[in-house]
N, C-alpha and C. Protein backbone atom coordinates (compact mmCIF):
# COMPACT_ATOMS: atom_id res chain seq x y z
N UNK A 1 -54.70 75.20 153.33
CA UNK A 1 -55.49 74.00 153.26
C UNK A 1 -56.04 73.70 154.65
N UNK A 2 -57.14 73.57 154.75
CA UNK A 2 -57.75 72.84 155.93
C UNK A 2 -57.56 71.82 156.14
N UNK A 3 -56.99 71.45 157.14
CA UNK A 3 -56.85 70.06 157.71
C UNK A 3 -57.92 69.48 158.41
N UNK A 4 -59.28 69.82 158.46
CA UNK A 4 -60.46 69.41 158.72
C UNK A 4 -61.41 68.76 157.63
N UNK A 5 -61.04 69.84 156.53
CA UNK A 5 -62.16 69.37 155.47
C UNK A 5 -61.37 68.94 154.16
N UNK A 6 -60.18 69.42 153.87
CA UNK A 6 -58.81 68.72 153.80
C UNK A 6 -59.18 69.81 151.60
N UNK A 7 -59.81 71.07 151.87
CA UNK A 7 -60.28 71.65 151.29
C UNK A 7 -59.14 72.98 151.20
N UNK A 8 -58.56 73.39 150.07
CA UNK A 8 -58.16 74.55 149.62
C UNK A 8 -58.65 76.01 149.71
N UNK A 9 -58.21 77.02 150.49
CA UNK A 9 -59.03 78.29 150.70
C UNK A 9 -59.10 78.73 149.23
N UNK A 10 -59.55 79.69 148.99
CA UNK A 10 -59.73 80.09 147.46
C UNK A 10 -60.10 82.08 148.03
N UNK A 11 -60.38 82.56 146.92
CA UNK A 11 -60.69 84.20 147.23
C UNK A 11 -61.58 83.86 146.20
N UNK A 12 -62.95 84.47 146.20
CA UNK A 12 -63.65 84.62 145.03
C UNK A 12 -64.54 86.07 144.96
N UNK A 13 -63.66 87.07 146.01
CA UNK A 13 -64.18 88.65 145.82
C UNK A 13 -62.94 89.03 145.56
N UNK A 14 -62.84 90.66 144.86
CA UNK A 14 -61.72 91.73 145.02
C UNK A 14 -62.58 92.62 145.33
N UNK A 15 -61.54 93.27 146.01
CA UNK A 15 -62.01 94.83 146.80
C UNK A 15 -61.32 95.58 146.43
N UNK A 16 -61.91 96.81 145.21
CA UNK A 16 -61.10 97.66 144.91
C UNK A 16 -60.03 99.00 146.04
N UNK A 17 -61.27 99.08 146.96
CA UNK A 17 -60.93 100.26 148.31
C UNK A 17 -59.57 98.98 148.62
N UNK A 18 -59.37 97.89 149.76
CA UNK A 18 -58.53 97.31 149.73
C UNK A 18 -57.33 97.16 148.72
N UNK A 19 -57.40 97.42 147.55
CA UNK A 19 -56.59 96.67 146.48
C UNK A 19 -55.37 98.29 146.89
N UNK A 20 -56.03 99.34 146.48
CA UNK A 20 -55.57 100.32 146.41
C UNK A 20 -55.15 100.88 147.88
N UNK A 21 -55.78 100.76 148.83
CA UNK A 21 -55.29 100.90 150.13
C UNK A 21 -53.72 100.39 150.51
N UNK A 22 -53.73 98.86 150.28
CA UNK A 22 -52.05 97.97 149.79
C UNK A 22 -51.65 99.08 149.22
N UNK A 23 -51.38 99.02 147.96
CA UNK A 23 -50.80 99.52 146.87
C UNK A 23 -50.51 101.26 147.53
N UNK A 24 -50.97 102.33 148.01
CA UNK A 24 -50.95 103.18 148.82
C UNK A 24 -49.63 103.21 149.37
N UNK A 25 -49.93 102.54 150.57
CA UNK A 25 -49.25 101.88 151.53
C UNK A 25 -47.61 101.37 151.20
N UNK A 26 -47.73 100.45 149.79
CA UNK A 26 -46.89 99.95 149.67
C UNK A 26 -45.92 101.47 149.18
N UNK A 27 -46.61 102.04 147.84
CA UNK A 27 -46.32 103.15 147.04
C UNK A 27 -45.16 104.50 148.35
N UNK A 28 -45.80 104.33 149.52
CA UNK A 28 -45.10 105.18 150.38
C UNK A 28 -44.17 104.70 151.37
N UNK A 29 -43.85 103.11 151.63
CA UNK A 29 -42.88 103.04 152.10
C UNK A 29 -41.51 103.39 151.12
N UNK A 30 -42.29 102.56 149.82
CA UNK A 30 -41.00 103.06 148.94
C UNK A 30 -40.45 103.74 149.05
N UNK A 31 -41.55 105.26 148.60
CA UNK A 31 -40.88 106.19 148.20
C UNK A 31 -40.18 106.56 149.90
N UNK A 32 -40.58 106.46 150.94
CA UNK A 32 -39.67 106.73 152.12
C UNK A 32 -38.46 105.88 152.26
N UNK A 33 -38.37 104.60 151.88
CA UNK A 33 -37.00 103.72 152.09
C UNK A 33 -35.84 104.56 150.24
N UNK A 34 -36.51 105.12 149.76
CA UNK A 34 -35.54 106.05 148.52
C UNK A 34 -35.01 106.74 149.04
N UNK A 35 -35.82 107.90 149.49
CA UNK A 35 -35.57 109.20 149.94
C UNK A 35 -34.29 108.85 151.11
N UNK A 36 -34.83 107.91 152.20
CA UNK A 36 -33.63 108.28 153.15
C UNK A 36 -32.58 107.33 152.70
N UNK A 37 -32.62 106.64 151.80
CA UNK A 37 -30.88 106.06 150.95
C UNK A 37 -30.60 106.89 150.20
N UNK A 38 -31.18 107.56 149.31
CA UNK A 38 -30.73 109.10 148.81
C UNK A 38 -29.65 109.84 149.86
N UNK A 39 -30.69 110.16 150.99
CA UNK A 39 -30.55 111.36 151.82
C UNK A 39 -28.51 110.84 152.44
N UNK A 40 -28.83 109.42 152.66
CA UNK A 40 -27.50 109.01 153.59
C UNK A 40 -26.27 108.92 152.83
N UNK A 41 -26.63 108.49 151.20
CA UNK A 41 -25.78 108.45 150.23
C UNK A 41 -24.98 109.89 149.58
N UNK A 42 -26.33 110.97 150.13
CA UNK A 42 -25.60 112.26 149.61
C UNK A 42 -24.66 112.59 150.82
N UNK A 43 -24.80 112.56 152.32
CA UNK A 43 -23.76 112.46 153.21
C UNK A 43 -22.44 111.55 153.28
N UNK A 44 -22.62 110.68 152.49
CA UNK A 44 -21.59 110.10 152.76
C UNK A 44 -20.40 110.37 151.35
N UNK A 45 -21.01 111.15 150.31
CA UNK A 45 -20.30 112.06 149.38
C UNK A 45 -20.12 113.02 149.99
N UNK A 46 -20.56 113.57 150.35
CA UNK A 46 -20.17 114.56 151.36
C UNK A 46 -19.34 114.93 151.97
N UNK A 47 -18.99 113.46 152.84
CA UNK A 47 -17.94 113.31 153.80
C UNK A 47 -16.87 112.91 153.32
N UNK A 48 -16.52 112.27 151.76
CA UNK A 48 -15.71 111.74 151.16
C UNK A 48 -15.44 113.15 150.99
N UNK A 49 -15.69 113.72 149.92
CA UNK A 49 -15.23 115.08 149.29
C UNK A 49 -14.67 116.11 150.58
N UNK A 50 -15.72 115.89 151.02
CA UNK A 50 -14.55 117.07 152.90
C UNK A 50 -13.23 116.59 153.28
N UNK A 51 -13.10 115.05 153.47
CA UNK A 51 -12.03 114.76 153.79
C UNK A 51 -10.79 114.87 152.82
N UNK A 52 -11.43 114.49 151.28
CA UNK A 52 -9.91 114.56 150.23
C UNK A 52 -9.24 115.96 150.28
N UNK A 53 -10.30 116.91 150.69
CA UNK A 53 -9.59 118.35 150.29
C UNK A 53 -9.70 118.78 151.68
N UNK A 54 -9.73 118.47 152.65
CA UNK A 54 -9.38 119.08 154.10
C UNK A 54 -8.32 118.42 154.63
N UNK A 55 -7.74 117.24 153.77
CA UNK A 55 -6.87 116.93 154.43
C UNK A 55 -5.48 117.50 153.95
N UNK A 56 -5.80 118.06 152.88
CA UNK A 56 -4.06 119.29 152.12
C UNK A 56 -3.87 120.30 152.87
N UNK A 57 -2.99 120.41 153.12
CA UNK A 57 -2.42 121.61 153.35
C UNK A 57 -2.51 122.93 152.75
N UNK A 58 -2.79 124.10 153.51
CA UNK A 58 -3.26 125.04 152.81
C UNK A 58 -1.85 125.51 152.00
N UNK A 59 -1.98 125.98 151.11
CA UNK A 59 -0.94 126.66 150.37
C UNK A 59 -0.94 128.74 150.17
């Protein structure tokens, strides 16, 4: 709101190049914030499973 003209901004274009540029953008942080919680989650099975069976004694 303008505190001058005491008037509401409004949008009265869309921009398809923009719309999809976002959406892009957004589409690949995702998929990068997946991948490396994937990636840390398969290490840390990882490290569970090494430790239950490295810690026996060999027989």
């Amino acid at each position: 709101m303008s505190l001058i003209t005491g008037q509401t901004g409004y949008a009265i274009s869309f921009r398809i190049l923009d719309f999809l540029q976002d959406f892009g953008f957004a589409l690949i942080v995702t998929l990068v914030v997946v991948l490396v919680y994937a990636r840390f989650k398969k290490k840390k099975g990882d490290q569970a499973v090494g430790q239950s069976h490295g810690s026996r004694a060999p027989s």
